[in-house]
Protein backbone atom coordinates (compact mmCIF):
# COMPACT_ATOMS: atom_id res chain seq x y z
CA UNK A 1 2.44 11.98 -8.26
CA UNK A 2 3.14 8.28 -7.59
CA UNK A 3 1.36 5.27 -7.49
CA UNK A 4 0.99 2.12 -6.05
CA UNK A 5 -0.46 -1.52 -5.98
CA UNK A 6 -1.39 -4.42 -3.81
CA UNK A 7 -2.71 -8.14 -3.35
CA UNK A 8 -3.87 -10.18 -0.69
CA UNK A 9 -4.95 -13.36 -1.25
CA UNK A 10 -8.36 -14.90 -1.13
CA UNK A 11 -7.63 -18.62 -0.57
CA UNK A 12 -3.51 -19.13 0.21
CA UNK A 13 -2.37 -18.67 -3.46
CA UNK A 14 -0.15 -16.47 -4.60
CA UNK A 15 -0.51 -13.55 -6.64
CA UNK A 16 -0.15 -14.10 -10.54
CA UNK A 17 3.02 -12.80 -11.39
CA UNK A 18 1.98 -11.86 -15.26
CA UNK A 19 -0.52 -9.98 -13.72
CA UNK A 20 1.64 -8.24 -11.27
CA UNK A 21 4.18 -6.85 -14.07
CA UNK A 22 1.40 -5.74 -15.70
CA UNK A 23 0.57 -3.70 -12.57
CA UNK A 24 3.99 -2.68 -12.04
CA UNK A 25 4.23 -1.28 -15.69
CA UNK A 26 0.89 0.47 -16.30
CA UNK A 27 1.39 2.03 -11.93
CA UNK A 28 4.88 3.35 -13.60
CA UNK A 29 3.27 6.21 -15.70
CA UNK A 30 2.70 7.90 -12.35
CA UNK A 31 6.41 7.51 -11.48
CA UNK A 32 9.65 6.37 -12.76
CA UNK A 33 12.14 7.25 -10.18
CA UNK A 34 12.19 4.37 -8.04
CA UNK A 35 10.36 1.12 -7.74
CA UNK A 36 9.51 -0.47 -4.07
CA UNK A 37 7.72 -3.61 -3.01
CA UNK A 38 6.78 -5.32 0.55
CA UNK A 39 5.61 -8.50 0.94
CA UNK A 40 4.36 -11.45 3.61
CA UNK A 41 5.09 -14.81 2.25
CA UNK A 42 3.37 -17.64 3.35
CA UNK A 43 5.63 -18.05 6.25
CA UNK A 44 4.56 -14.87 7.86
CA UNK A 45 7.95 -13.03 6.98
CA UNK A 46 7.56 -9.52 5.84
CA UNK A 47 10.35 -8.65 2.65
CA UNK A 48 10.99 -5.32 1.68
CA UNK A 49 12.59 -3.95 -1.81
CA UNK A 50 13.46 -0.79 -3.19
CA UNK A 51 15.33 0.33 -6.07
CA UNK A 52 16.17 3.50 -7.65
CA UNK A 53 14.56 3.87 -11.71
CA UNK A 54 11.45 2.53 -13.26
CA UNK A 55 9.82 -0.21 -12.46
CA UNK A 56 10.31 -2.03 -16.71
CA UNK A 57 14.06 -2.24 -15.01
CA UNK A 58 13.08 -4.83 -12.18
CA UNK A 59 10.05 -6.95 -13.51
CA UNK A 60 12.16 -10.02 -13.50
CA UNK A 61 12.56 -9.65 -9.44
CA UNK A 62 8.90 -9.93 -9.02
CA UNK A 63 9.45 -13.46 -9.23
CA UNK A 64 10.32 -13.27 -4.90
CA UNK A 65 6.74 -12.45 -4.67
CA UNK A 66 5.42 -15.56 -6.18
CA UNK A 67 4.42 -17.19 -2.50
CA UNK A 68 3.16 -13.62 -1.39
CA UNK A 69 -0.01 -13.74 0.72
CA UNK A 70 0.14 -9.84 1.02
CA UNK A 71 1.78 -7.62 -1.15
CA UNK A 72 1.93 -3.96 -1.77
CA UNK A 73 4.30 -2.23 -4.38
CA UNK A 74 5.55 1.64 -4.93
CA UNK A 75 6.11 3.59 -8.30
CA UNK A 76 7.63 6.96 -7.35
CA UNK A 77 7.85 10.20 -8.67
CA UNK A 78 10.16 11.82 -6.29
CA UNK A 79 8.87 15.13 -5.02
CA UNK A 80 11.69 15.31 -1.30
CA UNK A 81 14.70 13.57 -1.13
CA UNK A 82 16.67 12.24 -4.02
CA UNK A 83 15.80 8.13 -5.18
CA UNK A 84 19.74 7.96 -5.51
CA UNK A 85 19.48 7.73 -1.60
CA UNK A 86 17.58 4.06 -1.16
CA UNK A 87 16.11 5.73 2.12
CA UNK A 88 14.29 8.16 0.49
CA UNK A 89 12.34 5.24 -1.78
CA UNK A 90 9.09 3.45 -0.55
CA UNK A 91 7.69 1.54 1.33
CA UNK A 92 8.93 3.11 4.46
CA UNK A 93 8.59 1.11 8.30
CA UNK A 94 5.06 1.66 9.85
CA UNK A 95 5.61 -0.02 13.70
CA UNK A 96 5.49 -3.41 12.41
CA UNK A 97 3.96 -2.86 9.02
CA UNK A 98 5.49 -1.54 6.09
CA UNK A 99 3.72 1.23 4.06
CA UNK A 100 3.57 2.82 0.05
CA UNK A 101 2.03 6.17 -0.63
CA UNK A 102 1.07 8.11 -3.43
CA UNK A 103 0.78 11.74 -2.75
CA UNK A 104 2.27 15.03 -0.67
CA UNK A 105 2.17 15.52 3.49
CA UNK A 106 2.21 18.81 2.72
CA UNK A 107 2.83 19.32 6.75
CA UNK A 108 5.44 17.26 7.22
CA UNK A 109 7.82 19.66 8.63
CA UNK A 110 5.14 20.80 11.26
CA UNK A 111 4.47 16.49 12.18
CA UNK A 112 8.03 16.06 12.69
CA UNK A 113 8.45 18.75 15.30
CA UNK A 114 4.93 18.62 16.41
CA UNK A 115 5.60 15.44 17.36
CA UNK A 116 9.26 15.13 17.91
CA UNK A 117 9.60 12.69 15.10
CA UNK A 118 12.62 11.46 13.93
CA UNK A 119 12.82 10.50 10.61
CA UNK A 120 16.28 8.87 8.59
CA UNK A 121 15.32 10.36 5.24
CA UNK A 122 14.39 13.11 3.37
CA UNK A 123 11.23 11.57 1.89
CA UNK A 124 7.74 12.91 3.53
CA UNK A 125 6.01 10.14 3.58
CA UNK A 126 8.48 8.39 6.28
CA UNK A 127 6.74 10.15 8.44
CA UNK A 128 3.32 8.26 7.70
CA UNK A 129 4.37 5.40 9.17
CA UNK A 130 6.21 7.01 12.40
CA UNK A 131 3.17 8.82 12.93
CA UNK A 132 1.33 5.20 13.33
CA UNK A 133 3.68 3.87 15.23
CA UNK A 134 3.68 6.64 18.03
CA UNK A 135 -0.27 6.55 18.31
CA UNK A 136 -2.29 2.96 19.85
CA UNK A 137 -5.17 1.21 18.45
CA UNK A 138 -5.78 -1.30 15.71
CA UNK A 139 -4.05 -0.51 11.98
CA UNK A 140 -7.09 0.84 11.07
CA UNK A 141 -7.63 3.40 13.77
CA UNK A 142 -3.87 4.12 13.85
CA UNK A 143 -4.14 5.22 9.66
CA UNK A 144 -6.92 6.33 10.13
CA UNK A 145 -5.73 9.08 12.97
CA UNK A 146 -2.29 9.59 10.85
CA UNK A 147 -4.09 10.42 7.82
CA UNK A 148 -6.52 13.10 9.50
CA UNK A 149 -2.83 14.89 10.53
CA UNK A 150 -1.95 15.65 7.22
CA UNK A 151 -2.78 18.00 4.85
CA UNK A 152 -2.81 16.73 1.01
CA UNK A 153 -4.87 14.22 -0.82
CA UNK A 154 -3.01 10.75 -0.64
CA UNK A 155 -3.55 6.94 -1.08
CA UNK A 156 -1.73 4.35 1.48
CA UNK A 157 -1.59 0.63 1.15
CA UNK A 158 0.34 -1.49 3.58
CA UNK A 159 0.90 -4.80 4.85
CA UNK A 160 1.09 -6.92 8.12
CA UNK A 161 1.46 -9.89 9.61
CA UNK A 162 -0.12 -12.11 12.21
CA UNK A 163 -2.78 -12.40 10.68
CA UNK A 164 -2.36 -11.24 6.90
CA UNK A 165 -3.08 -7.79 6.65
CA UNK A 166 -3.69 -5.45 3.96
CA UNK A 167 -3.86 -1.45 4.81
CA UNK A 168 -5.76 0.81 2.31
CA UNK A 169 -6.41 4.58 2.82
CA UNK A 170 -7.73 6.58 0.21
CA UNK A 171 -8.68 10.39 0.30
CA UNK A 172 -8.45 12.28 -2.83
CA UNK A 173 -5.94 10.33 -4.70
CA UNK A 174 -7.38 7.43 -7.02
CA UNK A 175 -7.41 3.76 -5.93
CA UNK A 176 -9.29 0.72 -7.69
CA UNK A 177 -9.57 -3.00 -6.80
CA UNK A 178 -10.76 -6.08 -8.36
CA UNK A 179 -10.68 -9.68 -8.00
CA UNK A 180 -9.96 -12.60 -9.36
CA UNK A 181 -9.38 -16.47 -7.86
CA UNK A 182 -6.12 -15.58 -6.53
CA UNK A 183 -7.03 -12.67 -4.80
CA UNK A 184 -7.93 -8.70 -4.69
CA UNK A 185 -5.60 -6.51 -6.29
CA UNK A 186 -5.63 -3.22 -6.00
CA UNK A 187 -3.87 -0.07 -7.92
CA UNK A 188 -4.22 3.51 -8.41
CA UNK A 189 -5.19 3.09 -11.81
CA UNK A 190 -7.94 0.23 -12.90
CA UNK A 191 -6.10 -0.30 -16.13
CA UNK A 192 -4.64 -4.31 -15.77
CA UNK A 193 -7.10 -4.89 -12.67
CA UNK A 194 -9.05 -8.09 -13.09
CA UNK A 195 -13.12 -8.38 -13.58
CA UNK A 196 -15.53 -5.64 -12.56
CA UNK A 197 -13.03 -2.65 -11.31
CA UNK A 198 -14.52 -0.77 -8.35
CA UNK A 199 -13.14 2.30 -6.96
CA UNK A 200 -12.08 2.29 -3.06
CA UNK A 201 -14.42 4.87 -1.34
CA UNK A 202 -13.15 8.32 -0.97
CA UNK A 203 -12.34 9.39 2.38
CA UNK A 204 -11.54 5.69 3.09
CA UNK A 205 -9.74 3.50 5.62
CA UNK A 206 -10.09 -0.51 6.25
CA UNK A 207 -8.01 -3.54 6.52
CA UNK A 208 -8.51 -6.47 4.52
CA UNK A 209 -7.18 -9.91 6.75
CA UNK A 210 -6.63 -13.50 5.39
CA UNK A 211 -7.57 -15.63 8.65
CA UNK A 212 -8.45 -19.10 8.91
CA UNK A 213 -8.67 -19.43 4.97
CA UNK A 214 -10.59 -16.48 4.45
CA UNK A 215 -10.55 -13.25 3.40
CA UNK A 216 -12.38 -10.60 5.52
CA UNK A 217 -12.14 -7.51 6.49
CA UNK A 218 -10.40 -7.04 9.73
CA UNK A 219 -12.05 -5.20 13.11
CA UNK A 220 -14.39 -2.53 13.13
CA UNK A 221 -15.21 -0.41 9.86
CA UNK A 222 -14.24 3.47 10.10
CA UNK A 223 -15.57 4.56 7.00
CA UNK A 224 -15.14 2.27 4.46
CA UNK A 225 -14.04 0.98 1.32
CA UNK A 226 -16.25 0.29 -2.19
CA UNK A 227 -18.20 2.96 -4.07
CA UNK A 228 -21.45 0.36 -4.06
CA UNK A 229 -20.37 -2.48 -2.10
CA UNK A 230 -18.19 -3.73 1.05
CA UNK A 231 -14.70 -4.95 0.01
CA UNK A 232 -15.27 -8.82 2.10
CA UNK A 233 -18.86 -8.69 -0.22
CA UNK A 234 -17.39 -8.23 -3.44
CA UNK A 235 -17.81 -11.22 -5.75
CA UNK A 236 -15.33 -12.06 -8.75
């Protein structure tokens, strides 16, 4: 099952830790086996953490995220490859990104050889982001294409750098966002989420950027986000 959750910021700050944990523990009923986090800091350095067990065991450690600009975190329910094995734990490498994903690649036996992948763990969704790296474009169209090779409902966030970037991909599995002065957040469940939760539009994928001390979304649309309204139009 899984689940994950994400910020980017709307104006520099960073995210609001209290709020985070809540994330973290409510995004834990969909998982308990391992607990992963990336995040850009306001020096444009991507950090990565992964542990094995629920997340209620690290919400001290989400303290390192209090300068994030971009963040993206990982609740898993381990479905292939054991969370004993840190490789095996989200987020995985994506090129120059780093990705989370809740859900199955249900083909990702035929991607590996299809494509003469070569993955280092056991964990399917590894192959997500070596997928992306093998095929050109912007992140969007790169998901985007990944996504449409897999078979199984899913939701991906993921960040980048130079500028800011937030990944989300939804198709099937839930995602909501909100926002409040610090930021959107998003998670797959709207429980902790701040003012009016919308749900990310099935079928789904965009990239939110902070540039220039804004928040926009980045590059051309490709099917995108909101139920009602367009992510960089969203009011708190």
């Amino acid at each position: 099952m899984c689940g994950v959750f994400g910020f980017i910021t709307r104006e520099g700050k960073g995210p609001d830790i209290a709020r985070l944990r809540r994330l973290a523990l409510r995004t834990q009923t969909r998982g308990e086996h391992a607990f992963g986090l990336a995040w850009l800091n306001h020096r444009g350095i991507i950090h990565t953490y992964k542990r094995q067990g629920p997340a209620q065991n690290y919400l001290d450690d989400l303290e390192q995220c209090r300068n994030a600009v971009v963040l993206v975190g990982h609740c898993r329910f381990a479905t292939h490859g054991s969370p004993a094995d840190n490789r095996n734990n989200h987020p995985h490498p994506a090129g120059r990104g780093e990705i989370v994903h809740n859900g199955v690649v249900f083909n990702h036996d035929h991607l590996v050889r299809h494509y003469s992948l070569h993955p280092q763990s056991q964990c399917d969704s590894e192959i997500l982001g070596l997928l992306m790296k093998r095929c050109s474009g912007t992140v969007a169209q790169r998901a985007a294409w990944t996504a449409n090779q897999t078979l199984g409902d899913q939701a991906i966030l993921g960040v980048w750098r130079n500028p800011a970037r937030l990944l989300i991909v939804r198709r099937g599995r839930p995602l909501c966002f909100g926002y409040d002065p610090d930021g959107c957040y998003l998670a797959s469940l709207p429980e902790g989420l701040p003012g009016k939760v919308h749900g990310v539009a099935d079928g789904s994928t965009c990239v939110m950027a902070y540039r220039n001390g804004q928040l926009v979304q980045d590059g051309q649309q490709i099917t995108l986000v909101p139920e009602d309204v367009q992510l960089h139009h969203v009011n708190p």
